[in-house]
N, C-alpha and C. Protein backbone atom coordinates (compact mmCIF):
# COMPACT_ATOMS: atom_id res chain seq x y z
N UNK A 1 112.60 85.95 65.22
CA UNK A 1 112.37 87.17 65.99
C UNK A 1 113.37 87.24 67.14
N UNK A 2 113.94 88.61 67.37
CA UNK A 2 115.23 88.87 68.28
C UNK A 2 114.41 88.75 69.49
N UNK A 3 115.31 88.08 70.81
CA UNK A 3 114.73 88.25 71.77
C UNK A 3 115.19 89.58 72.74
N UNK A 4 114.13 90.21 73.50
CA UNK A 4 114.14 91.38 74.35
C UNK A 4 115.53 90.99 75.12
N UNK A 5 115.90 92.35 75.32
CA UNK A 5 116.85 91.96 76.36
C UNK A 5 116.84 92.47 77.40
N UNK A 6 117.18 91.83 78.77
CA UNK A 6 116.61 92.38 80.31
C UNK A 6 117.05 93.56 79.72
N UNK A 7 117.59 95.25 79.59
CA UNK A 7 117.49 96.20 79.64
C UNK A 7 115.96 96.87 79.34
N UNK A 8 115.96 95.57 77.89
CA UNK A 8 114.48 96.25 77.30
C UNK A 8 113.32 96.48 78.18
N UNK A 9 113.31 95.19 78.51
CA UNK A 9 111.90 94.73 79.91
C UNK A 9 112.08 95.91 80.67
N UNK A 10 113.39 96.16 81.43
CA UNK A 10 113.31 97.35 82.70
C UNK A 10 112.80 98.15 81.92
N UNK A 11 113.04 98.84 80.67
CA UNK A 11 112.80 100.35 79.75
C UNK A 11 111.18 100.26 80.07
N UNK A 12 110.80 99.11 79.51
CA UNK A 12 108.94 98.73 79.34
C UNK A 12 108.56 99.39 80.60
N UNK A 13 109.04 98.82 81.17
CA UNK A 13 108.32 98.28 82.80
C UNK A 13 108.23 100.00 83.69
N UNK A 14 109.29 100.46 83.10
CA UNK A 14 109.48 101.91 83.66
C UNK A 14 108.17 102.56 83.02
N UNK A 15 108.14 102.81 81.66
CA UNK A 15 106.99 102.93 81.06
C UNK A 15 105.47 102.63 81.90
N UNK A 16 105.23 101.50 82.23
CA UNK A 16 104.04 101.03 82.67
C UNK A 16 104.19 101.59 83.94
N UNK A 17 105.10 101.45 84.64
CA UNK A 17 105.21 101.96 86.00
C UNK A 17 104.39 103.99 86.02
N UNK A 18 104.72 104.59 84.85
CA UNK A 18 104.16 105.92 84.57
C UNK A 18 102.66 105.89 84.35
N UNK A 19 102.31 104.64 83.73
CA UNK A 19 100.87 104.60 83.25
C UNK A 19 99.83 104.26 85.09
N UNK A 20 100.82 103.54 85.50
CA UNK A 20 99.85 103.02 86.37
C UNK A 20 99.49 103.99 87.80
N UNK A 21 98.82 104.82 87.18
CA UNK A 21 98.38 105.46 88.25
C UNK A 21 96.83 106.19 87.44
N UNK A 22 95.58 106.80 88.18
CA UNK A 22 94.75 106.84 87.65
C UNK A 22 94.89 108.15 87.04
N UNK A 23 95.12 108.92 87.65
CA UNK A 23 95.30 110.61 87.21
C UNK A 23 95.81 110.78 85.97
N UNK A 24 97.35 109.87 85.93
CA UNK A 24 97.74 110.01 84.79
C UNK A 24 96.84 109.27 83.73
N UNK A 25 96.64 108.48 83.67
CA UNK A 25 95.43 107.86 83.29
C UNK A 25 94.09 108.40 82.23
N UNK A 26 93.86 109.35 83.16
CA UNK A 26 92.76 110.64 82.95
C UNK A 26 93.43 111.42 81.91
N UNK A 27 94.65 111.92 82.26
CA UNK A 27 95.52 113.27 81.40
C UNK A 27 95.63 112.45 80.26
N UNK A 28 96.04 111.27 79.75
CA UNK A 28 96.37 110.54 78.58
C UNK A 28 95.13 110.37 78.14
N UNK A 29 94.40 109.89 78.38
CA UNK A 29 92.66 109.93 77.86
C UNK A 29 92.57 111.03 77.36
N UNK A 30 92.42 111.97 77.96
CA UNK A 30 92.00 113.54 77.69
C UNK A 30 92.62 113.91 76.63
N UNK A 31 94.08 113.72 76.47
CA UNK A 31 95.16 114.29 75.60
C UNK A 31 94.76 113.39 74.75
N UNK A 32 94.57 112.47 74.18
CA UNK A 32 94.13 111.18 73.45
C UNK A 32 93.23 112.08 72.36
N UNK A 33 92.37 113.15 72.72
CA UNK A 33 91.26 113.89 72.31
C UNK A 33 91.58 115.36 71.73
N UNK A 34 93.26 115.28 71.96
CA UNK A 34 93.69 117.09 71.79
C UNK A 34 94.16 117.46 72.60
N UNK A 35 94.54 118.91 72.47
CA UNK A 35 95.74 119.27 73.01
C UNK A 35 94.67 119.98 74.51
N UNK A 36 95.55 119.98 75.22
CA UNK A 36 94.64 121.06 76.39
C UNK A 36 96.05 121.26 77.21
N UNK A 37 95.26 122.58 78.28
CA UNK A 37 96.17 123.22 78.85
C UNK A 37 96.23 122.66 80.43
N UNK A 38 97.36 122.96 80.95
CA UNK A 38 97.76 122.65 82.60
C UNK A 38 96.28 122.88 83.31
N UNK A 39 95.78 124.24 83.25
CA UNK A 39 94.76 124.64 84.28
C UNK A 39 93.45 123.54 83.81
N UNK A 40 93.32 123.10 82.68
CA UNK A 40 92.05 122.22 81.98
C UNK A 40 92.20 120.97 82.66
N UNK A 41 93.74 120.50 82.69
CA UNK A 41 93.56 119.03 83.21
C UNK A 41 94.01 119.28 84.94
N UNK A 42 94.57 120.23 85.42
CA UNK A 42 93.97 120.14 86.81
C UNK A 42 92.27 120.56 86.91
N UNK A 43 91.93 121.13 86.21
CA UNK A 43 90.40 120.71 86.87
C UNK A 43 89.42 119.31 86.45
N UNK A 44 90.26 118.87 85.61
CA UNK A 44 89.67 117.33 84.91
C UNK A 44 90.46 116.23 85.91
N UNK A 45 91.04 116.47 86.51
CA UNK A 45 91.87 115.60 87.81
C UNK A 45 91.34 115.93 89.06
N UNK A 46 91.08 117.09 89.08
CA UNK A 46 90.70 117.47 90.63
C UNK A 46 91.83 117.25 91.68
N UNK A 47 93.26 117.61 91.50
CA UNK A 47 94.13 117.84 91.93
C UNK A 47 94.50 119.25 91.97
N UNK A 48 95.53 119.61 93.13
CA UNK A 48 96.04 120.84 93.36
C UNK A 48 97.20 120.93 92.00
N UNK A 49 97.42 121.74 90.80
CA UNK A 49 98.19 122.12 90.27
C UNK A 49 99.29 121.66 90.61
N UNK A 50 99.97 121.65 91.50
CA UNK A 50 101.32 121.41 91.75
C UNK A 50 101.66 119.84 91.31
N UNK A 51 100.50 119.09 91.87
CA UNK A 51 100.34 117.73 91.90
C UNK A 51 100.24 116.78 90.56
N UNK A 52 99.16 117.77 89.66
CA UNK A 52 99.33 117.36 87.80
C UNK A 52 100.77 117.68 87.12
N UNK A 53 101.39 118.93 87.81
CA UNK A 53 102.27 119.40 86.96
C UNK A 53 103.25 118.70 87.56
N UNK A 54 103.74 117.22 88.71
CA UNK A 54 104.40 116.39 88.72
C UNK A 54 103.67 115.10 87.52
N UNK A 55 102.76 114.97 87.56
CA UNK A 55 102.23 113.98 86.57
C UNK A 55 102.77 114.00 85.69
N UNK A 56 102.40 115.37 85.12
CA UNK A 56 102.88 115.85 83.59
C UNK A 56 104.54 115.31 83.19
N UNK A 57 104.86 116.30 84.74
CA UNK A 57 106.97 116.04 83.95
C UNK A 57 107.45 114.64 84.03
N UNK A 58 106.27 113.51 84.67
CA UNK A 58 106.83 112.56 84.52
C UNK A 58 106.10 111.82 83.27
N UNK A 59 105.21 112.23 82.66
CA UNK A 59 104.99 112.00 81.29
C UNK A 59 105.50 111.89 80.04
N UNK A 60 106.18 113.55 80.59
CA UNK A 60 106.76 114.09 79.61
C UNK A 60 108.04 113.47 79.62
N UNK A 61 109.00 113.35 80.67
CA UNK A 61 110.49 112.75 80.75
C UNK A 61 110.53 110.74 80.03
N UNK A 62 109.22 110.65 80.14
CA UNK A 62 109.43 109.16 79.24
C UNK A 62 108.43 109.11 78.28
N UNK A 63 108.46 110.38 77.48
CA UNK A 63 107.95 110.34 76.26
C UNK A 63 106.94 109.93 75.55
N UNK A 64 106.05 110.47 76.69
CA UNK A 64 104.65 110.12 76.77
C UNK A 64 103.71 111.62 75.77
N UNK A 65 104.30 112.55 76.40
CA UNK A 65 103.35 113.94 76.31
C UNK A 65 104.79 114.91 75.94
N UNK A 66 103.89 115.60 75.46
CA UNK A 66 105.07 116.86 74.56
C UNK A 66 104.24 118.29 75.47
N UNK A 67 104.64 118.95 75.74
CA UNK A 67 104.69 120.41 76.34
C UNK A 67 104.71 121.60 75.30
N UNK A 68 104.07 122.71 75.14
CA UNK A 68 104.45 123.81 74.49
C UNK A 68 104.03 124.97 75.65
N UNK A 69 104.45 126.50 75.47
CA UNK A 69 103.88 127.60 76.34
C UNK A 69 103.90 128.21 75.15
N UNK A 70 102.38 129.23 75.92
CA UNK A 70 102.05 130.20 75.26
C UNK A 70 102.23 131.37 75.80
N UNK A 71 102.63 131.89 75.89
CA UNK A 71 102.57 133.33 77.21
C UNK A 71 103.02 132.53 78.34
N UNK A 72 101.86 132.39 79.33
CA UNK A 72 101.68 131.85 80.72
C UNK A 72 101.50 130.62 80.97
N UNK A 73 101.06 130.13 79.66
CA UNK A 73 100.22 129.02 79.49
C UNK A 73 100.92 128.25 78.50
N UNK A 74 100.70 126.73 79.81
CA UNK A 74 101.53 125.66 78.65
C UNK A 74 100.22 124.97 78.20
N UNK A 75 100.59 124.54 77.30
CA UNK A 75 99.71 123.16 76.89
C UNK A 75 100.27 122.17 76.29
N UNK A 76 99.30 120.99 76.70
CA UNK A 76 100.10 119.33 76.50
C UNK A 76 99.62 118.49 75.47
N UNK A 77 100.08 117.69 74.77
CA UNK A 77 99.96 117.13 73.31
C UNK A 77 100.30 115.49 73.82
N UNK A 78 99.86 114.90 73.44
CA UNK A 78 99.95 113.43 73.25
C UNK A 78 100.81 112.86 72.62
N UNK A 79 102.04 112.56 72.51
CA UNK A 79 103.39 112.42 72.04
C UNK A 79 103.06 111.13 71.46
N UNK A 80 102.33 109.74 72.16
CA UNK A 80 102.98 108.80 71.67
C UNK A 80 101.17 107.99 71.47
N UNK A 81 100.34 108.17 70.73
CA UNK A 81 99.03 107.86 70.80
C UNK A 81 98.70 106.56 70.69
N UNK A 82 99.71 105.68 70.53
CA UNK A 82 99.71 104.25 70.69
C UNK A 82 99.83 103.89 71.98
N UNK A 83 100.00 104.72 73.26
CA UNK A 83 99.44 104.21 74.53
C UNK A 83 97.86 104.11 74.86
N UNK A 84 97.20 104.44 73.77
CA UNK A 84 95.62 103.84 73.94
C UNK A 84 95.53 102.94 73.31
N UNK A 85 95.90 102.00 72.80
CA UNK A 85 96.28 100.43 72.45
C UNK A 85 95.94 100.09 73.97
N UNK A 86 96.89 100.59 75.21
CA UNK A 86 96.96 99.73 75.95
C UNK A 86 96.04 99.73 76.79
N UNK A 87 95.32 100.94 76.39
CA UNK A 87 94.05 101.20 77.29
C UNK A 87 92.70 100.48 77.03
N UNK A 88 92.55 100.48 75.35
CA UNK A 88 92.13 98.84 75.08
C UNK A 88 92.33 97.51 75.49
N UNK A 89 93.38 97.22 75.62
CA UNK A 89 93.72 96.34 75.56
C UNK A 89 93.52 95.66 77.40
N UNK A 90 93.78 96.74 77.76
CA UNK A 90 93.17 96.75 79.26
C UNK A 90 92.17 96.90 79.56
N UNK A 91 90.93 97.22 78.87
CA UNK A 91 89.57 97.29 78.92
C UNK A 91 89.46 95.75 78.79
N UNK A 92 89.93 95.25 77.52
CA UNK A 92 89.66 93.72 76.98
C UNK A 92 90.03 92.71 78.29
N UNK A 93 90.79 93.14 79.01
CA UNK A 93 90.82 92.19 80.21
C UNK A 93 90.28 92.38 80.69
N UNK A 94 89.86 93.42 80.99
CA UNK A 94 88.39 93.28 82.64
C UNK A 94 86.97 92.60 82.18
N UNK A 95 86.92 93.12 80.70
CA UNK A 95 86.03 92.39 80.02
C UNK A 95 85.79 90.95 79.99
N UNK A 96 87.02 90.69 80.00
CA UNK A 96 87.05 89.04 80.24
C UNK A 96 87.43 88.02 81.21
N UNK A 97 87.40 89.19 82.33
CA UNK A 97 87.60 88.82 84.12
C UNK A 97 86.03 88.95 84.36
N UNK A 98 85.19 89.69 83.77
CA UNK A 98 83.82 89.36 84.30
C UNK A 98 83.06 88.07 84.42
């Protein structure tokens, strides 16, 4: 098996660095379940709009979440659904920090 190379790790790490916040957190859960729109997951965040729709573009810029508009209205898709692996997988540790 090839070993990672420091570029790879930074690529990861940038990655996790997007996950680790709770909001986003929430929007990937949610999206995990289907597609929904900007105004759905600012009220499932309880953030001011402006504030999800930085979440979002940084979702979206590392290929997390895919974007479409409809008229007025965008809505967001779950690009890469193997980031709830890690949400398991992060459950399984607290599980076993108890």
């Amino acid at each position: 098996m090839a070993r990672k190379s420091k570029d790879g790790f930074r690529q990861q790490a940038r990655v996790l660095k997007v996950l680790a916040n709770e909001s986003r957190l929430e929007i990937v859960d949610r999206l995990s379940r289907g597609e929904c729109s900007v105004g759905q997951l600012t009220e499932l965040v309880g953030s001011d709009p402006s504030t999800v729709s930085k979440h979002l573009a940084l979702l979206r810029a590392h290929g997390i979440v895919h974007d479409r508009r409809e008229g007025n209205v965008v809505y967001y898709t779950l690009l890469t659904p193997c980031v709830m692996k890690f949400f398991a997988c992060a459950s399984q540790v607290l599980k076993e920090r108890a």
